[in-house]
C-alpha atoms as a PDB file:
ATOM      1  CA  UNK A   1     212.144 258.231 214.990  1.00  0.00           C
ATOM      2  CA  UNK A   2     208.416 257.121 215.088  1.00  0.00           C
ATOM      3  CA  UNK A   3     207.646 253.520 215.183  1.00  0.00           C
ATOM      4  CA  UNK A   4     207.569 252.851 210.908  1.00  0.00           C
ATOM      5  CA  UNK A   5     210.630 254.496 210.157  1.00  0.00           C
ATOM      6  CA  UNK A   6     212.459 252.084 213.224  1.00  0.00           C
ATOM      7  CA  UNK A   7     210.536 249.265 211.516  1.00  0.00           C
ATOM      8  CA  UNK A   8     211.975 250.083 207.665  1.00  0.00           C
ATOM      9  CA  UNK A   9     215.073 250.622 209.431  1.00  0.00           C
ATOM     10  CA  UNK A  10     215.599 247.371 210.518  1.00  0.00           C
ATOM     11  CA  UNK A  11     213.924 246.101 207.635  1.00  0.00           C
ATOM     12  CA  UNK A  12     216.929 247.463 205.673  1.00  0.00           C
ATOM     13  CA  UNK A  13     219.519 246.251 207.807  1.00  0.00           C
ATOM     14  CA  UNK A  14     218.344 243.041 207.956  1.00  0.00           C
ATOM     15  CA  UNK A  15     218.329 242.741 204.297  1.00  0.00           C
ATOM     16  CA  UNK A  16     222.435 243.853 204.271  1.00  0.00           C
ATOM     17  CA  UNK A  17     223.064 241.230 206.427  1.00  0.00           C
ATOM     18  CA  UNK A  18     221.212 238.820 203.861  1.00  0.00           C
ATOM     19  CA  UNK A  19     223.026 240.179 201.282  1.00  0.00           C
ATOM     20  CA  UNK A  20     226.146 239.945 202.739  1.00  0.00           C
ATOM     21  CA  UNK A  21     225.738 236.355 204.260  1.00  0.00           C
ATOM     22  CA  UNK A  22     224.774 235.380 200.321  1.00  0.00           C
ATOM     23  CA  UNK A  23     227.868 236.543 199.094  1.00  0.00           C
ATOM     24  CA  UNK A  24     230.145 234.616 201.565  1.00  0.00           C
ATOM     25  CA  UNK A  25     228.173 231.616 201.258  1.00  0.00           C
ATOM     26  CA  UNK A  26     229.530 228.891 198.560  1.00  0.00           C
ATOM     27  CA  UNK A  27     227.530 228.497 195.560  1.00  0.00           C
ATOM     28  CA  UNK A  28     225.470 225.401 195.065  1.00  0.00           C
ATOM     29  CA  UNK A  29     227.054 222.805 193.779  1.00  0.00           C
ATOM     30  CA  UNK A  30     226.475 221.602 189.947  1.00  0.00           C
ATOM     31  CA  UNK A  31     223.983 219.260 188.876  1.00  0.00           C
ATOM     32  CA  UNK A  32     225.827 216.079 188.169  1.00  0.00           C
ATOM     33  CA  UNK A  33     226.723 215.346 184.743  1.00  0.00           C
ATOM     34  CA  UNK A  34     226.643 211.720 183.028  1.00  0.00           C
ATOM     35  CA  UNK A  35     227.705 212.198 180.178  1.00  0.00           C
ATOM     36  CA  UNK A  36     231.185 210.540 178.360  1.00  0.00           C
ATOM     37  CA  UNK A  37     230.958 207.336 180.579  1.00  0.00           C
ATOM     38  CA  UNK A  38     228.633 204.982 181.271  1.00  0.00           C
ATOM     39  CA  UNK A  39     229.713 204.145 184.958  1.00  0.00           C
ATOM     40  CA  UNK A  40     229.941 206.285 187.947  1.00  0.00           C
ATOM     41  CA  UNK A  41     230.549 205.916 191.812  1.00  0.00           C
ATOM     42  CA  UNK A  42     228.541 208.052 194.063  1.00  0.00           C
ATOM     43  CA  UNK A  43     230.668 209.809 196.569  1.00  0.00           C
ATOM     44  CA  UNK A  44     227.797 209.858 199.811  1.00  0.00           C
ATOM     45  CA  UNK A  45     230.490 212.669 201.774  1.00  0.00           C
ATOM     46  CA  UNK A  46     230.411 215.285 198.713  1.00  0.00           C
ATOM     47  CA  UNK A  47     227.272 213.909 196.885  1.00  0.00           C
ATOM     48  CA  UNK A  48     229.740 213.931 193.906  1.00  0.00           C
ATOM     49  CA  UNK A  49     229.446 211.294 190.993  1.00  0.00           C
ATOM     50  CA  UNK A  50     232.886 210.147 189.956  1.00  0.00           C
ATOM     51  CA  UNK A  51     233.223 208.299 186.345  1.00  0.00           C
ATOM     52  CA  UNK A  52     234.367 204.883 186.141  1.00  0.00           C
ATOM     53  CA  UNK A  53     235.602 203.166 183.464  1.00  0.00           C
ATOM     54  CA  UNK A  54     234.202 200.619 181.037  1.00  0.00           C
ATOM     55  CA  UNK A  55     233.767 196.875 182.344  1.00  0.00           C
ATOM     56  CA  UNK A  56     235.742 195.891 179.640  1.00  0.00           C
ATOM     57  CA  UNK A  57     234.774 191.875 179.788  1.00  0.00           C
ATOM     58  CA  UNK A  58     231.673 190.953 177.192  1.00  0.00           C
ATOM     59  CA  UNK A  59     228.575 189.784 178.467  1.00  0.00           C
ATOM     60  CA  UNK A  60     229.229 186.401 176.170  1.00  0.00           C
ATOM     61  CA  UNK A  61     232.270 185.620 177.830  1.00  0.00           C
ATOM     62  CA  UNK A  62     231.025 184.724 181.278  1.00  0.00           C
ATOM     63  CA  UNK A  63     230.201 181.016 180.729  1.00  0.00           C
ATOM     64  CA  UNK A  64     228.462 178.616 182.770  1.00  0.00           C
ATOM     65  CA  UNK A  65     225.663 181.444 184.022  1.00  0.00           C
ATOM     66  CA  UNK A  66     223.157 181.806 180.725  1.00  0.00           C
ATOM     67  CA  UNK A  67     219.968 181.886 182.948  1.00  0.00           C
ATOM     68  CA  UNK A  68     221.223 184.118 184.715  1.00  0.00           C
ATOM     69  CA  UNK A  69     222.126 186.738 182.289  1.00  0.00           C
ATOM     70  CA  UNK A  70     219.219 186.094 180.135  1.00  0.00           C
ATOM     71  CA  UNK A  71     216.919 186.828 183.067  1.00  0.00           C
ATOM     72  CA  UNK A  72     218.732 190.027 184.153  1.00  0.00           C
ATOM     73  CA  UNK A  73     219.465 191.277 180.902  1.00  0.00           C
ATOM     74  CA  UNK A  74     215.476 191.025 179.893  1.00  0.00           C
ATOM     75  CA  UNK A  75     215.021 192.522 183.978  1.00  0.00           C
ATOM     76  CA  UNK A  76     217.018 195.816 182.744  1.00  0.00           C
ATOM     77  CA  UNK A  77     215.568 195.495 179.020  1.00  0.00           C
ATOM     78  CA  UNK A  78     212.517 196.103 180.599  1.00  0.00           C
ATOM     79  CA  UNK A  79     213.511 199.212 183.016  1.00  0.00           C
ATOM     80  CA  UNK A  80     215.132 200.940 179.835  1.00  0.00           C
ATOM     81  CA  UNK A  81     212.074 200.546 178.093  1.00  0.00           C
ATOM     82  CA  UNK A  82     210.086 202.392 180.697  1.00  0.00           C
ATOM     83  CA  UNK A  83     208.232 199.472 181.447  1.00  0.00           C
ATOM     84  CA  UNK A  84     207.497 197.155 184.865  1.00  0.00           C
ATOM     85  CA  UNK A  85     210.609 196.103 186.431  1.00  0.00           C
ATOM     86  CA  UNK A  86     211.814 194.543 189.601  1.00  0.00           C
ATOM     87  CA  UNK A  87     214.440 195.346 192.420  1.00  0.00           C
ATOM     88  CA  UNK A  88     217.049 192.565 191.870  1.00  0.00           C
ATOM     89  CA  UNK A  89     219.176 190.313 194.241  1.00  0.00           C
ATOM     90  CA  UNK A  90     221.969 188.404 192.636  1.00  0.00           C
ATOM     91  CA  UNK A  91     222.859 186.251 195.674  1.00  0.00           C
ATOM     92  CA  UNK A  92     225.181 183.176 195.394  1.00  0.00           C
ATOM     93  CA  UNK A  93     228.520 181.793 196.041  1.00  0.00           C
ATOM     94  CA  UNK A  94     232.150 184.300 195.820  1.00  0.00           C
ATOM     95  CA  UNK A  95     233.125 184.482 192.685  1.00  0.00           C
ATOM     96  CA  UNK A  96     230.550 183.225 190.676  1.00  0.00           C
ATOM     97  CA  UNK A  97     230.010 186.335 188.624  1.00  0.00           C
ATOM     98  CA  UNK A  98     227.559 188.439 190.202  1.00  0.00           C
ATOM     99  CA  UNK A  99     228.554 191.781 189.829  1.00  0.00           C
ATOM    100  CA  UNK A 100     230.098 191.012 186.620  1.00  0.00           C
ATOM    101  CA  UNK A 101     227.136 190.109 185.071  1.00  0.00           C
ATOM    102  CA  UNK A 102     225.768 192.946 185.722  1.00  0.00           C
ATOM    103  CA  UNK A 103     228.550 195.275 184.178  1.00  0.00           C
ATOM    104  CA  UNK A 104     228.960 193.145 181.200  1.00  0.00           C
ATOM    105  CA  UNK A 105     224.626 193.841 181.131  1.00  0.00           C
ATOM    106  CA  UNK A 106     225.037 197.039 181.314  1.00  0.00           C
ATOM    107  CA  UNK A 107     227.880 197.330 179.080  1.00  0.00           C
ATOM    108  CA  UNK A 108     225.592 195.148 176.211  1.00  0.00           C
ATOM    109  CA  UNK A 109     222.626 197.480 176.351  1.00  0.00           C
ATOM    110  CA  UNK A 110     224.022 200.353 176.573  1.00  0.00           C
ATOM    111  CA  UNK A 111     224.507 200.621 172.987  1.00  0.00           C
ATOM    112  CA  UNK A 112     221.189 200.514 172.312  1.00  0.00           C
ATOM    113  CA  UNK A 113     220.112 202.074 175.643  1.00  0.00           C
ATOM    114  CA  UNK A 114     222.692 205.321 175.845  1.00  0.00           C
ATOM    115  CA  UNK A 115     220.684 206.569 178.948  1.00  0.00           C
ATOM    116  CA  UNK A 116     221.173 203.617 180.638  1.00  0.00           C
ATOM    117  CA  UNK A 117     223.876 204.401 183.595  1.00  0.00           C
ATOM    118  CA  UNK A 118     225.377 202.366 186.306  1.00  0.00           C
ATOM    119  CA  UNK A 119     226.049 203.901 189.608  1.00  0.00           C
ATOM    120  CA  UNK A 120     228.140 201.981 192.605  1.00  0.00           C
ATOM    121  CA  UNK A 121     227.186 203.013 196.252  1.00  0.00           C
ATOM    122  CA  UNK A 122     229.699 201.298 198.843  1.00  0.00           C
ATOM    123  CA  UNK A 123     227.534 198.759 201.253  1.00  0.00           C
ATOM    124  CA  UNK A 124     229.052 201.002 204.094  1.00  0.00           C
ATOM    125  CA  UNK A 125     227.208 204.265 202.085  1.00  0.00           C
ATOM    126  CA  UNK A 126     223.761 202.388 202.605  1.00  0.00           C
ATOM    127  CA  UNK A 127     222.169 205.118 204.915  1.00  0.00           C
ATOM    128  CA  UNK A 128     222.843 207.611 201.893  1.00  0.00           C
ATOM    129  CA  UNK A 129     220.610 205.548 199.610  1.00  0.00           C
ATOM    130  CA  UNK A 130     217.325 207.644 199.922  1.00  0.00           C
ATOM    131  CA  UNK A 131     219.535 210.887 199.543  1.00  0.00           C
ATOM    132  CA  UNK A 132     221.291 209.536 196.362  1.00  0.00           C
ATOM    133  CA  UNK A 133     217.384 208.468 195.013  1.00  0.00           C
ATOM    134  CA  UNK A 134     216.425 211.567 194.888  1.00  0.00           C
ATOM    135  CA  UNK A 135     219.631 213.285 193.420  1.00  0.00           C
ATOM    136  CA  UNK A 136     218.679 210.784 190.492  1.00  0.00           C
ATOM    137  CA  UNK A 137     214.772 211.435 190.723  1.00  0.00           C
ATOM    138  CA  UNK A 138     213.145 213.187 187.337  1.00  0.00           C
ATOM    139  CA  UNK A 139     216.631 213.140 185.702  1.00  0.00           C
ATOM    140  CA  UNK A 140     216.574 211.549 181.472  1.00  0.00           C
ATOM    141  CA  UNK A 141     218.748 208.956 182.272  1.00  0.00           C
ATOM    142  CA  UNK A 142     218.095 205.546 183.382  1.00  0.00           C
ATOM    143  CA  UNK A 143     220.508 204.317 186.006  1.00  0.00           C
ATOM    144  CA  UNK A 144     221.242 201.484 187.609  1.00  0.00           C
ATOM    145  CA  UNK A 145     222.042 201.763 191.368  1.00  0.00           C
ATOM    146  CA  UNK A 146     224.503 198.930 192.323  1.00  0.00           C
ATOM    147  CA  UNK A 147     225.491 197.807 196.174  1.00  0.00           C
ATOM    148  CA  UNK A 148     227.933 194.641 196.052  1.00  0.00           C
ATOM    149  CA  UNK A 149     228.967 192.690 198.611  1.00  0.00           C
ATOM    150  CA  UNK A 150     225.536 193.878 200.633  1.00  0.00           C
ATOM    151  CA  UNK A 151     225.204 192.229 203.668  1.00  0.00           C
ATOM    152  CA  UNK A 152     223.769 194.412 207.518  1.00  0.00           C
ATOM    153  CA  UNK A 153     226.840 193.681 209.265  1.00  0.00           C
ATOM    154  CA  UNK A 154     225.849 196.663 211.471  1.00  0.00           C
ATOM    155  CA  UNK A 155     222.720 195.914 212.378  1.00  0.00           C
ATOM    156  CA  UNK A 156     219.227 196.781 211.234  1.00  0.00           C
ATOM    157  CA  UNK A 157     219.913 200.760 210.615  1.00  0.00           C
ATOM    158  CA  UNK A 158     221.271 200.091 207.059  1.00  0.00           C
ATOM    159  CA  UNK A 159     218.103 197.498 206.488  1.00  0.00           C
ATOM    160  CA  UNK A 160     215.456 200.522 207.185  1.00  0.00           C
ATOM    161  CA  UNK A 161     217.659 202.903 205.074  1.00  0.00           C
ATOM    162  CA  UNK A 162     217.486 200.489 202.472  1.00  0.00           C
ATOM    163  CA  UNK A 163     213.429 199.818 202.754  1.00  0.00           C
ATOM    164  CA  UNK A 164     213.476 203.671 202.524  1.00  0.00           C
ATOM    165  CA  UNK A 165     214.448 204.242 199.552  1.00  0.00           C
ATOM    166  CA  UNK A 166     213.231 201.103 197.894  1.00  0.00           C
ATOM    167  CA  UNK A 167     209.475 202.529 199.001  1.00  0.00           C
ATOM    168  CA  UNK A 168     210.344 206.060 198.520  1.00  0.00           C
ATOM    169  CA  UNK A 169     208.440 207.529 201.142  1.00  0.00           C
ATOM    170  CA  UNK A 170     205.543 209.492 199.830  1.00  0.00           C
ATOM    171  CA  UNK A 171     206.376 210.256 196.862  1.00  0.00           C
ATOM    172  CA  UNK A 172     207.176 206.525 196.132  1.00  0.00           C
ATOM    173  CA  UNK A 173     210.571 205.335 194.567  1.00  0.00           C
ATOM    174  CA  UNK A 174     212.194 207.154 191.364  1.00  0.00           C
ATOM    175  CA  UNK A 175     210.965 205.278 187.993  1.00  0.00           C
ATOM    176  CA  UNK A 176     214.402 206.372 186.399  1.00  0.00           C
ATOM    177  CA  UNK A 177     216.064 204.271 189.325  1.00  0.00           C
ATOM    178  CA  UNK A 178     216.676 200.034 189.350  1.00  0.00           C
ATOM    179  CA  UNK A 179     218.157 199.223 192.541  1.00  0.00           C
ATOM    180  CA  UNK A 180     220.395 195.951 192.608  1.00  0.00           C
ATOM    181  CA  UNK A 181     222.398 194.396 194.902  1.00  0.00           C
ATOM    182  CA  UNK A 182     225.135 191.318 195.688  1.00  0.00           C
ATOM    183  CA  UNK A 183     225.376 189.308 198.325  1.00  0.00           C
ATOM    184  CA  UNK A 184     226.769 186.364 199.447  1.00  0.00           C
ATOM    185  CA  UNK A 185     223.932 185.167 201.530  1.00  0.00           C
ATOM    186  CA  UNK A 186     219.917 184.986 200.063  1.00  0.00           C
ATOM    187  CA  UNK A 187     218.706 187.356 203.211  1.00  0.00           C
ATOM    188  CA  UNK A 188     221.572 189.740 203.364  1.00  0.00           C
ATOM    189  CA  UNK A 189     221.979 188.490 206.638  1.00  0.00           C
ATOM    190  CA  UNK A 190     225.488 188.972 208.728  1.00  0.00           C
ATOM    191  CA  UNK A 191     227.218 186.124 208.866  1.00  0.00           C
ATOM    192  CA  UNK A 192     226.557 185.908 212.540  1.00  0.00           C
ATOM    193  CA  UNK A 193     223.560 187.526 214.407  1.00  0.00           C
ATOM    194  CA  UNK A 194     224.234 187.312 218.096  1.00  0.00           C
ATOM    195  CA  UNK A 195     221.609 188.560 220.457  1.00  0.00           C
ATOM    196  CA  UNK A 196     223.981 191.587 221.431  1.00  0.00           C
ATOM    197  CA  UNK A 197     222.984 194.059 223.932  1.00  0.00           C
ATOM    198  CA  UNK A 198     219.496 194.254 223.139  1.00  0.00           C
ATOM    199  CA  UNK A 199     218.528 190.714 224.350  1.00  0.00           C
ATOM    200  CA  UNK A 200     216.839 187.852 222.408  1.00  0.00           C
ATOM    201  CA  UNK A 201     213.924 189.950 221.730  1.00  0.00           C
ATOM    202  CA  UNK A 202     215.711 193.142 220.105  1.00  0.00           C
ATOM    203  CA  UNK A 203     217.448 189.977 217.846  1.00  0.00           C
ATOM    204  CA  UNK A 204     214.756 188.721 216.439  1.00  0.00           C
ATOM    205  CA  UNK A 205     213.065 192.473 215.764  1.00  0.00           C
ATOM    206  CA  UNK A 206     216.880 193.619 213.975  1.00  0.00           C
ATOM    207  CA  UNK A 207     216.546 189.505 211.968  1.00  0.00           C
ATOM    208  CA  UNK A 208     212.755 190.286 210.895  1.00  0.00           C
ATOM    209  CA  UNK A 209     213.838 193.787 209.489  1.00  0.00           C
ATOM    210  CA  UNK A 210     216.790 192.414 207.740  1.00  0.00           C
ATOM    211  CA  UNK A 211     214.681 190.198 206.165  1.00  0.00           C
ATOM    212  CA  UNK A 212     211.934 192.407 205.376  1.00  0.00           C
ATOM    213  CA  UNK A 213     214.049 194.446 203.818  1.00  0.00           C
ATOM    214  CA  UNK A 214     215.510 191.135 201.381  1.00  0.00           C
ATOM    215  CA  UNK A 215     211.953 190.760 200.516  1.00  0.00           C
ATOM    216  CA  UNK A 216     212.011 194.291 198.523  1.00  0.00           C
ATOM    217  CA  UNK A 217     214.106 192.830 195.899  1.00  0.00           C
ATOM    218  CA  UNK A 218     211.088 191.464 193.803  1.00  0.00           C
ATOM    219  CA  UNK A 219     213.779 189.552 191.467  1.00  0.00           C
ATOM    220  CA  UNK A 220     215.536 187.146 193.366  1.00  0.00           C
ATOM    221  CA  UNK A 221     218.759 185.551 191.382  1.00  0.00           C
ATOM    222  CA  UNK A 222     220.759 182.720 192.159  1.00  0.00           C
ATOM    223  CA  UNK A 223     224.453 181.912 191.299  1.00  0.00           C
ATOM    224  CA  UNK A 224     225.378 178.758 192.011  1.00  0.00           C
ATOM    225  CA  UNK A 225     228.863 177.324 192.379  1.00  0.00           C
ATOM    226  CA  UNK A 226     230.237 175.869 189.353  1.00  0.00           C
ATOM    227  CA  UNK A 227     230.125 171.730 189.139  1.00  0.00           C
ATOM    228  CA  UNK A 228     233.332 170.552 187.239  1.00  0.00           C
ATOM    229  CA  UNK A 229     232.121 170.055 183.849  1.00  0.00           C
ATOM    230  CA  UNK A 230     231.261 173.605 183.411  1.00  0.00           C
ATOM    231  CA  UNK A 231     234.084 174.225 185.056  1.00  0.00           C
ATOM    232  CA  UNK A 232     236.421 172.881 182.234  1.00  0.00           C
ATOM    233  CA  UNK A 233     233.879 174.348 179.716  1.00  0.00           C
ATOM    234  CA  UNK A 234     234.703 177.779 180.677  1.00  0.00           C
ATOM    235  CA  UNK A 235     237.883 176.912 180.838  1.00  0.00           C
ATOM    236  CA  UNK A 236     238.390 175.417 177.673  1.00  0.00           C
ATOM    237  CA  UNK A 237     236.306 178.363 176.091  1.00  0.00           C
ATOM    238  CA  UNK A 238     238.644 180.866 177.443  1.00  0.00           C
ATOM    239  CA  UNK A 239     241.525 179.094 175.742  1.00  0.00           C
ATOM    240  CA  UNK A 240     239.570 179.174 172.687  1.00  0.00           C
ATOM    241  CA  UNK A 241     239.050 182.486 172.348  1.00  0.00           C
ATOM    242  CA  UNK A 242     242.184 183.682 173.117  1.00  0.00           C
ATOM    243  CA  UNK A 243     244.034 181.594 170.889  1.00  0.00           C
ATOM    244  CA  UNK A 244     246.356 179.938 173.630  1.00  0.00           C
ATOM    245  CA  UNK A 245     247.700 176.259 173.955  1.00  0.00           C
ATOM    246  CA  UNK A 246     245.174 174.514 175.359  1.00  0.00           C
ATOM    247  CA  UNK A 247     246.486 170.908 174.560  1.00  0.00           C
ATOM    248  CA  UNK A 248     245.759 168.646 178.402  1.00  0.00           C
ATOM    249  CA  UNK A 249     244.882 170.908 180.394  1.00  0.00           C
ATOM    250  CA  UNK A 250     241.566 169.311 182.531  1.00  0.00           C
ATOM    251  CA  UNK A 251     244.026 168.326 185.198  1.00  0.00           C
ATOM    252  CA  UNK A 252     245.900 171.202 185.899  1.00  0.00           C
ATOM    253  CA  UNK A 253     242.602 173.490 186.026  1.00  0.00           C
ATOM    254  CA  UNK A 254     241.054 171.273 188.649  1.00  0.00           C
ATOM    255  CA  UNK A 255     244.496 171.581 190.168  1.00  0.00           C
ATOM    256  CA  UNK A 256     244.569 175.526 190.346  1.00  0.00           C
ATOM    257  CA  UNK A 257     240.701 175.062 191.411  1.00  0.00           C
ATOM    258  CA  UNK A 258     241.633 173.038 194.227  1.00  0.00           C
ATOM    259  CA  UNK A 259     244.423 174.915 195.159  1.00  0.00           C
ATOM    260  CA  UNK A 260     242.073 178.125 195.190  1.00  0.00           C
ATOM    261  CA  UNK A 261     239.339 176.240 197.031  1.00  0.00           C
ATOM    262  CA  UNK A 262     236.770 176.151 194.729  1.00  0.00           C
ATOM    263  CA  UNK A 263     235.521 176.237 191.155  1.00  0.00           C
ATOM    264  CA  UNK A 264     233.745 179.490 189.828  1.00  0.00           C
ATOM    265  CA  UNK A 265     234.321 181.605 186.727  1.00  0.00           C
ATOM    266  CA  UNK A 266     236.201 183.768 188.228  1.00  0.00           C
ATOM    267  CA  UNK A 267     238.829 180.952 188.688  1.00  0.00           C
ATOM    268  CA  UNK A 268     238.960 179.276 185.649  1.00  0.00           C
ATOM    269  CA  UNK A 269     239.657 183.145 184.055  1.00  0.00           C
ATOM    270  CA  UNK A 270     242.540 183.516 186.447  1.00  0.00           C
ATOM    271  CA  UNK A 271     243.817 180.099 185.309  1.00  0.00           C
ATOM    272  CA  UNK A 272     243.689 181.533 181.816  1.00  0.00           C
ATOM    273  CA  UNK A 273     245.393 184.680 182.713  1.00  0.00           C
ATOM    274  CA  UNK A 274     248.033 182.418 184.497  1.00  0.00           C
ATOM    275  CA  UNK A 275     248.188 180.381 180.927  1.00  0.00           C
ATOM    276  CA  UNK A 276     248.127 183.271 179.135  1.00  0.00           C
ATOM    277  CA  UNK A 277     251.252 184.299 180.592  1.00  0.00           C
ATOM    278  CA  UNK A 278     252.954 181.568 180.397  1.00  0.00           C
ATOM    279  CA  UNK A 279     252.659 181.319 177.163  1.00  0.00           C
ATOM    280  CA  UNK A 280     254.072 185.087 176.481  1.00  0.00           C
ATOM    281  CA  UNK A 281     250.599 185.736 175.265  1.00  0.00           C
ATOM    282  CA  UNK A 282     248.451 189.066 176.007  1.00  0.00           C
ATOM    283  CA  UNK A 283     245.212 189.243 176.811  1.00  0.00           C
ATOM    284  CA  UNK A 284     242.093 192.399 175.847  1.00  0.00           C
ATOM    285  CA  UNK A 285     241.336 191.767 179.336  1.00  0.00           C
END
């Protein structure tokens, strides 16, 4: 066998084994699919997009936070519209409605804006932001990527994922892709930031990237904790519009606030759900 014919030879065997290893391999997965919900949480082991329900809560019904929502709402008015939009930080005290707002946003335009999605990435899922960006890249729909609760309890690794995908690299970021996230604390800092093994120098490098990576967000806003007037407003609202007794009840709301530490939305609604109960009464939410 001359030289050519040990050279087609191989040639041919080599494309059997091609052939073969094709067949055992799996398939590619799917592209994901969006439609029949409007929420979805991104799975970073399987790259899989699981539906979520509706936030079932209106966007008129969180009380005591109107800048708030009207500045988001026209944030995300904007991005559906294919127009200039910001990164946004909601960033305040526990419980004063953050993330809510933001489903009860989406929720509202979504009629209106049916390619408008929201997708939840857990804060611990960070390093598989720039992957999930560009599952999302050049798709029709809009979506919103959510992190709650974002803080870089882990150090700075998470921050330069995050600065990643917020820059996109060379090919910049996604224009079909909003990025927003929750935190407790304005520079996503952890709540304490020791010098660790690295000394005081490595510190202050892991601080300035957290920080750097805070000043992304181009739409920085703030939830305040709720003083007591608009405390009992929301209160009182709620017992409006669900039709319950609501005859004296200022002192035991700032009772059940005190009792839960604080005053925020989200505990004058569970002092309505608490009402509600007592009063053999249902509630849509």
């Amino acid at each position: 066998m001359d030289s050519s014919e040990t050279a087609l030879s191989i040639a041919q065997l080599l494309a059997r084994v091609a052939a073969a290893l094709e067949r055992l391999a799996p398939p590619p997965p799917p592209p994901p699919q969006f439609d029949g919900a409007r929420m979805f949480r991104f799975e970073a082991e399987t790259n899989a997009f699981s539906p979520a329900a509706d936030f079932r809560l209106p966007l008129d019904l969180l009380l005591g936070v109107d800048r708030q929502k009207a500045r988001l709402v026209e944030n995300l008015r904007r991005f559906a519209d294919d127009l200039p939009f910001n990164n946004v930080l909601l960033w305040g005290a526990r419980g004063t409605g953050k993330s809510s707002v933001l489903k009860a946003a989406i929720t509202h335009l979504s009629e209106a804006y049916p390619a408008l999605k929201l997708v939840e990435i857990d804060r611990e899922a960070i390093d598989a932001l720039p992957r999930l960006f560009d599952l999302l890249r050049d798709r029709e729909e809009r979506f919103v990527v959510l992190c709650d609760d974002l803080s870089f309890e882990e150090g700075a690794a998470a921050a330069k994922s995050l600065k990643s995908a917020l820059e996109g690299g060379v090919a910049g970021p996604p224009s079909n892709v909003v990025f927003v996230a929750t935190s407790n604390r304005r520079h996503l800092m952890p709540r304490s930031h020791s010098e660790g093994d690295g000394g005081p120098m490595a510190a202050a490098e892991d601080a300035e990237e957290m920080v750097s990576a805070s000043d992304r967000f181009g739409l920085w806003i703030g939830f305040p904790s709720m003083d007591q007037p608009t405390y009992l407003a929301a209160v009182a609202a709620y017992v409006d519009r669900f039709g319950l007794d609501g005859e004296a009840l200022d002192r035991r709301a700032l009772q059940w606030a005190q009792l839960r530490g604080g005053r925020s939305g989200r505990v004058a609604f569970q002092f309505v759900r608490d009402l509600a109960g007592e009063q053999g009464r249902r509630l849509p939410f």
